[in-house]
PDB file of N, CA and C in Angstrom:
ATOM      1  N   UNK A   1      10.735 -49.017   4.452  1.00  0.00           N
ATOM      2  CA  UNK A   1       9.905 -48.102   3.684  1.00  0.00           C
ATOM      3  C   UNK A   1      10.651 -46.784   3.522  1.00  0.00           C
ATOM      4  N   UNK A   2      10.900 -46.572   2.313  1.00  0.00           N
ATOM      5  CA  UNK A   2      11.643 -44.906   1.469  1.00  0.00           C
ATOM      6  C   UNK A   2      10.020 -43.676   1.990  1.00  0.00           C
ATOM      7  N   UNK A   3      10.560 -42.851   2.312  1.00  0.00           N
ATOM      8  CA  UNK A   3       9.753 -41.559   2.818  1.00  0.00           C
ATOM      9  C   UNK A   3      10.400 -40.480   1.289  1.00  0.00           C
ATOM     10  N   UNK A   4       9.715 -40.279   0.397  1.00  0.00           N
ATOM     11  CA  UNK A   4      10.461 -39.241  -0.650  1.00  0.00           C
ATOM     12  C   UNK A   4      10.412 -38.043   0.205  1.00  0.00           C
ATOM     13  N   UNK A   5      11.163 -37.384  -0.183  1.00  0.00           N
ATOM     14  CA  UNK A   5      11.649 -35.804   0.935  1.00  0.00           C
ATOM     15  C   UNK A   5      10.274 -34.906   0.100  1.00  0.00           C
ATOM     16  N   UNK A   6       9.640 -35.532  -1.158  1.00  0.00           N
ATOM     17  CA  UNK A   6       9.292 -34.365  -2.010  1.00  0.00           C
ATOM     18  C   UNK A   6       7.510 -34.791  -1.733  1.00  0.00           C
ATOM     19  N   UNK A   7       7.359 -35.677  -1.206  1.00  0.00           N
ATOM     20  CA  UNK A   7       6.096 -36.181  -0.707  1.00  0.00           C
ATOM     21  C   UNK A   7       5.957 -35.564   0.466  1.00  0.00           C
ATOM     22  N   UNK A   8       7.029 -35.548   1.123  1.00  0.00           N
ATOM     23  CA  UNK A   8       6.690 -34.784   2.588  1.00  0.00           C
ATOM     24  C   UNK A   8       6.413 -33.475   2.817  1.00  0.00           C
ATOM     25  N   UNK A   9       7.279 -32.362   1.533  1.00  0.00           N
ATOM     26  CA  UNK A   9       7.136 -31.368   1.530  1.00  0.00           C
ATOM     27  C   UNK A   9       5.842 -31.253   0.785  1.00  0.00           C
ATOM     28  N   UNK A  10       4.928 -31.927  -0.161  1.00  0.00           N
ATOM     29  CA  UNK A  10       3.739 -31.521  -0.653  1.00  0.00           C
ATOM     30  C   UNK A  10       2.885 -31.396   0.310  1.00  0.00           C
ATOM     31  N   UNK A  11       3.307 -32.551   1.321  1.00  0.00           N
ATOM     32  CA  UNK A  11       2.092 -32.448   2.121  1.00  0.00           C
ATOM     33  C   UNK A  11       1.606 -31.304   3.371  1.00  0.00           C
ATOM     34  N   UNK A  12       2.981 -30.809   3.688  1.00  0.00           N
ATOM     35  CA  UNK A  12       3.339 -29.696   4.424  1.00  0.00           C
ATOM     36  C   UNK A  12       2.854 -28.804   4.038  1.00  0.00           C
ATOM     37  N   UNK A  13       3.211 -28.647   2.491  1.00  0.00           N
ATOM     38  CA  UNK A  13       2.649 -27.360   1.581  1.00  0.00           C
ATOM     39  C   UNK A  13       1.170 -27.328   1.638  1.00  0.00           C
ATOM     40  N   UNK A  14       0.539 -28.268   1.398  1.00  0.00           N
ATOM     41  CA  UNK A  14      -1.120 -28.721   0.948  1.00  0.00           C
ATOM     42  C   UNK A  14      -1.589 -28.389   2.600  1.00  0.00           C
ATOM     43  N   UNK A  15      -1.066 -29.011   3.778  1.00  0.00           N
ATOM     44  CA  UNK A  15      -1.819 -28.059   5.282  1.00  0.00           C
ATOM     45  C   UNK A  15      -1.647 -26.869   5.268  1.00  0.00           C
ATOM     46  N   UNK A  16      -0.410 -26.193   4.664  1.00  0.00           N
ATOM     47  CA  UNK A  16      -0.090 -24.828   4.857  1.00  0.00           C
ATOM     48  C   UNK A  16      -1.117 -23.728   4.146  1.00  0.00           C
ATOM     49  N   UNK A  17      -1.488 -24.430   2.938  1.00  0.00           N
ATOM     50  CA  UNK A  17      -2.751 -23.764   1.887  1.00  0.00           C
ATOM     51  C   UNK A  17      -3.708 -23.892   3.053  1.00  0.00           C
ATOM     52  N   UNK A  18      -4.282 -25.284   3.074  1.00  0.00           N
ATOM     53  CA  UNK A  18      -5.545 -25.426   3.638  1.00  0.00           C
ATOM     54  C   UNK A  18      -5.617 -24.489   5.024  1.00  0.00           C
ATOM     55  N   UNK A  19      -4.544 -24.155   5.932  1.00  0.00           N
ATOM     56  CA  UNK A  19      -4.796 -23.636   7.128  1.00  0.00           C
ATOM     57  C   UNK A  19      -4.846 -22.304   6.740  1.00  0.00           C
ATOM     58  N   UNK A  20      -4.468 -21.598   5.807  1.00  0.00           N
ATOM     59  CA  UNK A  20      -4.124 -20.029   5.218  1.00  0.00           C
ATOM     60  C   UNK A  20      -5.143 -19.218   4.349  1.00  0.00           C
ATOM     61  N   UNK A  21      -6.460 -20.459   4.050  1.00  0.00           N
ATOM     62  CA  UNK A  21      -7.577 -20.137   3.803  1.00  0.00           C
ATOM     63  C   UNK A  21      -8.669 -19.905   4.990  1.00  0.00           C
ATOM     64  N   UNK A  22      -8.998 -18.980   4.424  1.00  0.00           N
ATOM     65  CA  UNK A  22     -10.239 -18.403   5.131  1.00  0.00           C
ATOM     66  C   UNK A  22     -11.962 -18.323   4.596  1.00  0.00           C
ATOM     67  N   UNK A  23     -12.722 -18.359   5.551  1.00  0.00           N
ATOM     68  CA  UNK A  23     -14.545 -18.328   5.014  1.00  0.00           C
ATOM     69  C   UNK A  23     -14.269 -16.587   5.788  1.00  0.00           C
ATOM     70  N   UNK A  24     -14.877 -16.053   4.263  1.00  0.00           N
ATOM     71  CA  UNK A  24     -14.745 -14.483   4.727  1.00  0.00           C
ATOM     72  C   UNK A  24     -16.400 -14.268   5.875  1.00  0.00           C
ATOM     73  N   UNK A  25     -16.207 -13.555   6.740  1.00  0.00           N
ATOM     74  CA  UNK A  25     -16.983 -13.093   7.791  1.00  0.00           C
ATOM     75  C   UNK A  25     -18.239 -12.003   6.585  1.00  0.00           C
ATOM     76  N   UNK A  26     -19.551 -13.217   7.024  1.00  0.00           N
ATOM     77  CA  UNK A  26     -20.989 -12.268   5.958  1.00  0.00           C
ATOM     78  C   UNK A  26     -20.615 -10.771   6.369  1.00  0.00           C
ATOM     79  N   UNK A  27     -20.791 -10.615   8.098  1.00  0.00           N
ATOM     80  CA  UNK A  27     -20.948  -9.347   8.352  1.00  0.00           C
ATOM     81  C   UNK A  27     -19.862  -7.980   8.456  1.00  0.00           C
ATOM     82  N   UNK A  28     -19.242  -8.399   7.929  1.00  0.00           N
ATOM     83  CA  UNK A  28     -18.129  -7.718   7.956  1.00  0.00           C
ATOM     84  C   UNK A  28     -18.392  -6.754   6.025  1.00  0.00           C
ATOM     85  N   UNK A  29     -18.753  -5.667   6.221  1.00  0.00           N
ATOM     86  CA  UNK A  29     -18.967  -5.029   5.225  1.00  0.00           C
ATOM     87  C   UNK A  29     -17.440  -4.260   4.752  1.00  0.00           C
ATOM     88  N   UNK A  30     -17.134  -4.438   3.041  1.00  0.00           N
ATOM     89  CA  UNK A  30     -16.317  -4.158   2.979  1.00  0.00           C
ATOM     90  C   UNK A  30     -15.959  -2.532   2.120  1.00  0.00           C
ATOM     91  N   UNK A  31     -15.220  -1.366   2.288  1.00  0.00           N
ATOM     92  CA  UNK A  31     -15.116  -0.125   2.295  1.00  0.00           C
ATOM     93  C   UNK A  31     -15.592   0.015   0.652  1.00  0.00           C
ATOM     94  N   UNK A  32     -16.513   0.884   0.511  1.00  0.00           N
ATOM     95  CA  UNK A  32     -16.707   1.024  -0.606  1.00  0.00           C
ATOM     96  C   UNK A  32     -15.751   1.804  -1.535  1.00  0.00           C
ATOM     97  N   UNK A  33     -15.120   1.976  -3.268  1.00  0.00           N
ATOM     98  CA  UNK A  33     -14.127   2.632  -3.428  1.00  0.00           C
ATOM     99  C   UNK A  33     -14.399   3.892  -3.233  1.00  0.00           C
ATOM    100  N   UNK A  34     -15.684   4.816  -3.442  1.00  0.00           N
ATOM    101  CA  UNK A  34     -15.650   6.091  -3.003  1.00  0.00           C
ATOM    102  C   UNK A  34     -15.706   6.289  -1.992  1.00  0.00           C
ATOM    103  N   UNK A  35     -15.611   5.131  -0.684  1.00  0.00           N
ATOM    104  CA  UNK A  35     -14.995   5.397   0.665  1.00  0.00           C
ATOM    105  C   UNK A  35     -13.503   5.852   1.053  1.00  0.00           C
ATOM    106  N   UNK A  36     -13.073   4.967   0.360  1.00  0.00           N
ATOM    107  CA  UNK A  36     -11.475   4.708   0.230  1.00  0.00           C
ATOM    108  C   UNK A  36     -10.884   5.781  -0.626  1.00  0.00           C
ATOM    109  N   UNK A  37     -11.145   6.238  -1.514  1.00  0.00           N
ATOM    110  CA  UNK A  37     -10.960   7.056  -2.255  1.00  0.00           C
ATOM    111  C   UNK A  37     -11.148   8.540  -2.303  1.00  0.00           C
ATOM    112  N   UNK A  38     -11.729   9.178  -1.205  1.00  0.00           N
ATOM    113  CA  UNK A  38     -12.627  10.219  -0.918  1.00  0.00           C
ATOM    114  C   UNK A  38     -11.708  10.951  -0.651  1.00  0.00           C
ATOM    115  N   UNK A  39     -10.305  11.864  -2.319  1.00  0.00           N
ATOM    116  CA  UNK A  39      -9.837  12.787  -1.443  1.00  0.00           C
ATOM    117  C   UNK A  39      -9.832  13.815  -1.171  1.00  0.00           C
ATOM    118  N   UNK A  40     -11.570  14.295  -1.160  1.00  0.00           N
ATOM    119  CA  UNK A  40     -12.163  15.685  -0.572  1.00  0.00           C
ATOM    120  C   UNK A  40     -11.421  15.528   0.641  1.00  0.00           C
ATOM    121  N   UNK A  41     -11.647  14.370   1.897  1.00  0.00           N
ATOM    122  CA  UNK A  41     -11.175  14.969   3.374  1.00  0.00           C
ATOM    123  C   UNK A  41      -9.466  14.809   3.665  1.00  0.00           C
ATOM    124  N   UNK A  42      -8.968  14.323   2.287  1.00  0.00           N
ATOM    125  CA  UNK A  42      -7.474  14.358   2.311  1.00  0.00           C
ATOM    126  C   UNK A  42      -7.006  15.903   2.497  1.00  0.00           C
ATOM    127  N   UNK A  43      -7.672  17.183   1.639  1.00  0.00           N
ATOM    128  CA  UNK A  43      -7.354  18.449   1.401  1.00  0.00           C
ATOM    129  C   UNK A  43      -6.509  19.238   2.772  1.00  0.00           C
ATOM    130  N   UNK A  44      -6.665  18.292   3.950  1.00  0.00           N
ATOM    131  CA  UNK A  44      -6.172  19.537   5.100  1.00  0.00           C
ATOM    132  C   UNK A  44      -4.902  18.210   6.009  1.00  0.00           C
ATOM    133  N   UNK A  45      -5.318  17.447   5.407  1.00  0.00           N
ATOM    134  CA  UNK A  45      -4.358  16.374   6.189  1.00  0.00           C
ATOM    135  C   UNK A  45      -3.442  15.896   5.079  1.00  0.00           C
ATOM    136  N   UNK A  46      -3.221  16.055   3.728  1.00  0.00           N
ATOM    137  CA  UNK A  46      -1.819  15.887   3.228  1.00  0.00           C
ATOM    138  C   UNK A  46      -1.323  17.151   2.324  1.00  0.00           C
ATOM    139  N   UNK A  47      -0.175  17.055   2.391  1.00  0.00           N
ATOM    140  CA  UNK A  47       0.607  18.036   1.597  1.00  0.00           C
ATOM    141  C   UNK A  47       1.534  17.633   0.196  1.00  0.00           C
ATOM    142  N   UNK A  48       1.808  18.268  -0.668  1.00  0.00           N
ATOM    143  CA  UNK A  48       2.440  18.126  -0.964  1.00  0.00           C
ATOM    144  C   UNK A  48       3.799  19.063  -0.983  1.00  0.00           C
ATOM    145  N   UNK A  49       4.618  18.306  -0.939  1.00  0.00           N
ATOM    146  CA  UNK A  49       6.191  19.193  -0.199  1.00  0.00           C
ATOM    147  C   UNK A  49       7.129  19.211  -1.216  1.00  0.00           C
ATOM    148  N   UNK A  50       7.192  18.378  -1.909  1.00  0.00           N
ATOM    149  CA  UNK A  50       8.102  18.439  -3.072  1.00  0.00           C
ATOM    150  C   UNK A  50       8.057  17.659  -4.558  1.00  0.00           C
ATOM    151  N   UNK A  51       7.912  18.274  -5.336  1.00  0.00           N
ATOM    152  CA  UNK A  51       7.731  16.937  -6.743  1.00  0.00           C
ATOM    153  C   UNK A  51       8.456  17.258  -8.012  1.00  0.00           C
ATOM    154  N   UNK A  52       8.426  16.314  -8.818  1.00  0.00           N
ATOM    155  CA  UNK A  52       9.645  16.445  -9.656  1.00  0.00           C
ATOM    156  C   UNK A  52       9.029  15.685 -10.906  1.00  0.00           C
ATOM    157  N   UNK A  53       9.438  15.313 -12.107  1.00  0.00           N
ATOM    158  CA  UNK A  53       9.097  14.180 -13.086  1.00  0.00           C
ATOM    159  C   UNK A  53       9.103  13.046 -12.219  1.00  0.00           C
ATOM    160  N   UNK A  54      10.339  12.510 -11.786  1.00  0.00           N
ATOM    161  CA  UNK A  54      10.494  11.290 -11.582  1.00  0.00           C
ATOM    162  C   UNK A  54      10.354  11.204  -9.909  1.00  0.00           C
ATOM    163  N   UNK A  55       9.364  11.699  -8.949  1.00  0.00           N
ATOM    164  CA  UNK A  55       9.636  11.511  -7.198  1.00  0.00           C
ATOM    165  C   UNK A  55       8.538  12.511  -7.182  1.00  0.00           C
ATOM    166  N   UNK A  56       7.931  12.137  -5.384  1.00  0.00           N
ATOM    167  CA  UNK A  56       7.129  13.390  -4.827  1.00  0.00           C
ATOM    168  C   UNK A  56       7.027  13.019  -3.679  1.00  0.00           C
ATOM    169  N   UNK A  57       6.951  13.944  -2.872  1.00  0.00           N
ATOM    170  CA  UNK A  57       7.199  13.622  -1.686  1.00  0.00           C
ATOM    171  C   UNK A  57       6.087  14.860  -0.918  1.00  0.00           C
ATOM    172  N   UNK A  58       4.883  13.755  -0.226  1.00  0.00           N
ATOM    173  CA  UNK A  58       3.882  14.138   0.766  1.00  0.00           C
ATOM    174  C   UNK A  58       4.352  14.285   2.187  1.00  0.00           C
ATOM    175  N   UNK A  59       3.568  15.282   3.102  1.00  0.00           N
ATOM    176  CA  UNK A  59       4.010  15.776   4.130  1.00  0.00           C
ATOM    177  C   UNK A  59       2.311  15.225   4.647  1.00  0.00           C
ATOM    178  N   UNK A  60       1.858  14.347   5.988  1.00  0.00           N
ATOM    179  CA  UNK A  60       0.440  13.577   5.977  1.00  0.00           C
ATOM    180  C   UNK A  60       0.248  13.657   7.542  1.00  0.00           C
ATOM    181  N   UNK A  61      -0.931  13.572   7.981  1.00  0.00           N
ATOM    182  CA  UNK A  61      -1.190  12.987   9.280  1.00  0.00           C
ATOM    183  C   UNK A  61      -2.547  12.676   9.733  1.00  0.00           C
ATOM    184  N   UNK A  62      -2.687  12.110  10.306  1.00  0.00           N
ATOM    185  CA  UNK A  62      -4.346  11.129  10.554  1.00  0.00           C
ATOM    186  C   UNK A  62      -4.624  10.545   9.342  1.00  0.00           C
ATOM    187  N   UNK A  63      -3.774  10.181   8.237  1.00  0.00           N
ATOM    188  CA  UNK A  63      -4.175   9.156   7.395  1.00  0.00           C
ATOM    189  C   UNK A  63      -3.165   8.040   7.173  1.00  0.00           C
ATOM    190  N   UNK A  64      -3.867   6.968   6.559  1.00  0.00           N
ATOM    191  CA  UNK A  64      -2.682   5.878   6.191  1.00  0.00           C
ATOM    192  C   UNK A  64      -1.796   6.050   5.580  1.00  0.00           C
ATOM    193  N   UNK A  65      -0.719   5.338   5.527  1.00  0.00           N
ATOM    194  CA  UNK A  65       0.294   5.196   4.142  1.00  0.00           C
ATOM    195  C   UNK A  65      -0.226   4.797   3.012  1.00  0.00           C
ATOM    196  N   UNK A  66      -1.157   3.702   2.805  1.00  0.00           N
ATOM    197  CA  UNK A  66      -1.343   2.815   2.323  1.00  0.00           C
ATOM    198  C   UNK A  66      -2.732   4.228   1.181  1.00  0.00           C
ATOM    199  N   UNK A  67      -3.179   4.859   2.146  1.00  0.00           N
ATOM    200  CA  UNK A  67      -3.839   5.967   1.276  1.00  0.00           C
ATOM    201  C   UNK A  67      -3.242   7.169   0.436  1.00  0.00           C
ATOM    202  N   UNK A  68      -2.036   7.268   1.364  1.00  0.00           N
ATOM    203  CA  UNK A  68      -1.269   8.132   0.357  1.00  0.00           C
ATOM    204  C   UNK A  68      -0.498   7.818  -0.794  1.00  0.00           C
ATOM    205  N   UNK A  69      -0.193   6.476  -0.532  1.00  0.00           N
ATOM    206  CA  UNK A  69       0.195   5.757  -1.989  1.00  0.00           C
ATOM    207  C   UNK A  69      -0.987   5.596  -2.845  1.00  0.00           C
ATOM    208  N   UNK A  70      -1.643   5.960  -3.097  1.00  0.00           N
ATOM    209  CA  UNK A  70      -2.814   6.002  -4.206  1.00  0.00           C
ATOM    210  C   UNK A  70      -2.846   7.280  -4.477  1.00  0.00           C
ATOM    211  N   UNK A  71      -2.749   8.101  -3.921  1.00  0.00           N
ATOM    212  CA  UNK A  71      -2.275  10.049  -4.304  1.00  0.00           C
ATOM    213  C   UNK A  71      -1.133   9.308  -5.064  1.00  0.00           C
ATOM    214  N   UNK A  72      -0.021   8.893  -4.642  1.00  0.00           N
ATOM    215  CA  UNK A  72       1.331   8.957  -5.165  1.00  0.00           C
ATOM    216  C   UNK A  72       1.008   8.314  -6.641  1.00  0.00           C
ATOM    217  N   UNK A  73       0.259   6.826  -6.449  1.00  0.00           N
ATOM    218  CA  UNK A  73       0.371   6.489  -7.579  1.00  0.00           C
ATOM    219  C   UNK A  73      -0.358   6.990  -8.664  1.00  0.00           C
ATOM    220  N   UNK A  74      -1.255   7.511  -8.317  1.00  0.00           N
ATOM    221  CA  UNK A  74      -2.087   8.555  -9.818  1.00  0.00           C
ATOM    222  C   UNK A  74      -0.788   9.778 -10.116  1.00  0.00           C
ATOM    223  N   UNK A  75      -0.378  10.530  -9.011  1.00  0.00           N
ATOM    224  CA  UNK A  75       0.665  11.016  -9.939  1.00  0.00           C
ATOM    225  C   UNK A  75       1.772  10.742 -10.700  1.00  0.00           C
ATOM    226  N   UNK A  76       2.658   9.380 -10.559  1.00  0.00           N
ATOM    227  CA  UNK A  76       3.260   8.672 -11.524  1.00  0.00           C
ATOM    228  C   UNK A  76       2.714   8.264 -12.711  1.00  0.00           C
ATOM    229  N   UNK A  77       1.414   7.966 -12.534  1.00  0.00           N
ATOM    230  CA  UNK A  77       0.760   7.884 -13.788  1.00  0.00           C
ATOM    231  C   UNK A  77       0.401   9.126 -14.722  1.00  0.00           C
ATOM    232  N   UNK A  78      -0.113   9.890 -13.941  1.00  0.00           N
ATOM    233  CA  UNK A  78      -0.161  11.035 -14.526  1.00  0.00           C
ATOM    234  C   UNK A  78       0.744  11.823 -15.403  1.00  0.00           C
ATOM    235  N   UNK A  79       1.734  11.522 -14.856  1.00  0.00           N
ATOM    236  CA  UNK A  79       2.860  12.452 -15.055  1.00  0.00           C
ATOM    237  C   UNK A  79       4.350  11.856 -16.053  1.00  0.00           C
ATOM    238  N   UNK A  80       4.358  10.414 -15.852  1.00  0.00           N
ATOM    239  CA  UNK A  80       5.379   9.659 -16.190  1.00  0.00           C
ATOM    240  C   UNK A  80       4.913   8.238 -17.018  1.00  0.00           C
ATOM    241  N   UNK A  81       3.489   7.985 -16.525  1.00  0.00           N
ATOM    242  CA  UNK A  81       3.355   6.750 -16.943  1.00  0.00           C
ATOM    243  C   UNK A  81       3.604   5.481 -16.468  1.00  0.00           C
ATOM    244  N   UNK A  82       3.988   5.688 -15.330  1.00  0.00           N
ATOM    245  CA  UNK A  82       5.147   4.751 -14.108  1.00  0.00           C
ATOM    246  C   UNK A  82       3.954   4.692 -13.070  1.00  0.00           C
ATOM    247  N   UNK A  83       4.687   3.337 -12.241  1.00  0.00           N
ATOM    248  CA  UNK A  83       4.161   3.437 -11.317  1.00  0.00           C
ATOM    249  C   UNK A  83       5.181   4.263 -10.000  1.00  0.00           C
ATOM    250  N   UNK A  84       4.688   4.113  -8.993  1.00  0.00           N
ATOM    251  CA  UNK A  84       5.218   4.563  -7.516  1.00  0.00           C
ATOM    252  C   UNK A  84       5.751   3.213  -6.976  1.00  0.00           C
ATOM    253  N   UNK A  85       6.829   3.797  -6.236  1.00  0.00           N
ATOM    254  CA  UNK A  85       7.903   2.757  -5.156  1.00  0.00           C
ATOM    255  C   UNK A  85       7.990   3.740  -3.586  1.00  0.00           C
ATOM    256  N   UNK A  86       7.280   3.443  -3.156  1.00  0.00           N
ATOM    257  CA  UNK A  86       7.801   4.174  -1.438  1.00  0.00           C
ATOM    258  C   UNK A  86       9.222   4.248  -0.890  1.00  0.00           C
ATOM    259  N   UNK A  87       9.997   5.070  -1.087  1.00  0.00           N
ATOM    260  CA  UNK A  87      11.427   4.952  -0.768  1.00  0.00           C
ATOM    261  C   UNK A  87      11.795   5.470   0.910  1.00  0.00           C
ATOM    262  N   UNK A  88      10.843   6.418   1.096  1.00  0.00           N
ATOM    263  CA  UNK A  88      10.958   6.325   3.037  1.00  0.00           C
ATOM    264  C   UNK A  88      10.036   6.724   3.620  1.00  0.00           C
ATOM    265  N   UNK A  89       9.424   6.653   4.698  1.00  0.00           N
ATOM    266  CA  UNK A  89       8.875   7.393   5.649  1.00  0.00           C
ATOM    267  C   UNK A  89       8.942   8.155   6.526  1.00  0.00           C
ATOM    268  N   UNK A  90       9.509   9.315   7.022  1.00  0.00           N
ATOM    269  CA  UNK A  90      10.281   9.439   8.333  1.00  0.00           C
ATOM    270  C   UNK A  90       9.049  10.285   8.770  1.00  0.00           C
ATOM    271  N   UNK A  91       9.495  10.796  10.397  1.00  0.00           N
ATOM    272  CA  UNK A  91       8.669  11.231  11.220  1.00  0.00           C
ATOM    273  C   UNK A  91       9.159  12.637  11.407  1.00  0.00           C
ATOM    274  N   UNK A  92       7.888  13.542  10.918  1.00  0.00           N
ATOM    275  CA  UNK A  92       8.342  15.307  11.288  1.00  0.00           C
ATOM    276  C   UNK A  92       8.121  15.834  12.262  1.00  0.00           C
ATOM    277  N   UNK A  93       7.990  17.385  12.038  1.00  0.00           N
ATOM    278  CA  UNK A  93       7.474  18.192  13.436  1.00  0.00           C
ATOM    279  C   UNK A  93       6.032  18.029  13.586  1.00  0.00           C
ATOM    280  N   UNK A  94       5.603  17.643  14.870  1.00  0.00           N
ATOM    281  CA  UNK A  94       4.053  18.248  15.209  1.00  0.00           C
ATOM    282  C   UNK A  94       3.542  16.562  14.904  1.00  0.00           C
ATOM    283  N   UNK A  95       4.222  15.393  15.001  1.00  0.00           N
ATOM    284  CA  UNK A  95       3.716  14.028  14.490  1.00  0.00           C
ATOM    285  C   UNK A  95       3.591  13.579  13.259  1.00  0.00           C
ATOM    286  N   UNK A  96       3.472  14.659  12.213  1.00  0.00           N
ATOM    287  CA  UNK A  96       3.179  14.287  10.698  1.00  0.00           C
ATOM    288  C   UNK A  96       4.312  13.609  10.540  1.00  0.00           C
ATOM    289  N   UNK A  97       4.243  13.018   9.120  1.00  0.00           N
ATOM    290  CA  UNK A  97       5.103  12.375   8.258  1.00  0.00           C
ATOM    291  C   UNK A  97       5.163  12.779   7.167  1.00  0.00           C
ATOM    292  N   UNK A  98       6.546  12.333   6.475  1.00  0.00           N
ATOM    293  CA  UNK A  98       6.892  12.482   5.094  1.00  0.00           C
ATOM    294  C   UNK A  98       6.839  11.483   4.553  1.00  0.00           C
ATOM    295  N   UNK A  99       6.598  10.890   3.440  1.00  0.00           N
ATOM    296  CA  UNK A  99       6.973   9.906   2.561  1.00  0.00           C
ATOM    297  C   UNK A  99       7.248  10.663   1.159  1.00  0.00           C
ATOM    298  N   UNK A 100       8.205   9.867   1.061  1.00  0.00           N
ATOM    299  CA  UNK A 100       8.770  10.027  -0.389  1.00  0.00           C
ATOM    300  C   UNK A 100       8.751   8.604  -1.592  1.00  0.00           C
ATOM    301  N   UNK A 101       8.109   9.195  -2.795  1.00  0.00           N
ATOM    302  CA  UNK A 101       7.917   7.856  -3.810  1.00  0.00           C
ATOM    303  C   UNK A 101       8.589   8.160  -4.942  1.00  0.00           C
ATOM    304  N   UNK A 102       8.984   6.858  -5.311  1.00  0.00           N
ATOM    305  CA  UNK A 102       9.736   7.105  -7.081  1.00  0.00           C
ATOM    306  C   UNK A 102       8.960   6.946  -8.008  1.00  0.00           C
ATOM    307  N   UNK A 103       9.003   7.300  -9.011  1.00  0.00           N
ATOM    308  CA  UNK A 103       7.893   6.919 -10.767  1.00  0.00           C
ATOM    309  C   UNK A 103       9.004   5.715 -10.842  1.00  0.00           C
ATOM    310  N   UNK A 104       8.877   4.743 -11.536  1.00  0.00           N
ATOM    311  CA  UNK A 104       9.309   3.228 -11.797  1.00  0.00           C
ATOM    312  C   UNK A 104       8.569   3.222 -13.034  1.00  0.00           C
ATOM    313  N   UNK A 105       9.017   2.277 -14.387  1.00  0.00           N
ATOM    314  CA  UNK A 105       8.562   1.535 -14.664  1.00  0.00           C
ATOM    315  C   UNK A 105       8.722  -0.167 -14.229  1.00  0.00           C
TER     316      UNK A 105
END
């Protein structure tokens, strides 16, 4: 009996789906966008440190990355029409951080 190599890998593939799905949790309530979005309490916890047409670069702390790339990316849009690329993160004085983003199309 022939085993096709390409039968074996479907089937690998087809557990790999099935195990990588999830039944989302009822109780688990999920952030509303004017939760996520709220950047009245951003005003004292990010900065902006440097910006240009094409780059800007926030100075942040007690918030995510993942929140300051949504600052970043409205200003590529704003400004260029582009989106944002995160080009670094590093670590400053006093714990804050910098990140720096590019405008891209």
């Amino acid at each position: 009996m022939k085993i096709n190599i390409f039968s074996v890998l479907g089937i690998v593939f087809f557990c790999l789906g099935l195990a990588a799905c999830q039944i989302p949790d009822e109780n688990i309530q999920p952030a509303s966008e004017a939760e996520f979005l709220n950047f009245a309490s951003f005003e004292k916890k990010v900065k902006i440190m440097d910006r240009s047409e094409n780059s800007i670069t926030f100075e942040y702390s007690d918030v995510r990355i993942d929140q300051v790339s949504v600052l970043a990316e409205q200003y590529c849009q704003m400004t260029a029409g582009q989106n944002a690329f995160l080009d670094k993160v590093i670590l400053y004085k006093n714990n804050a951080r910098r990140a720096k983003f590019y405008c891209y199309k």
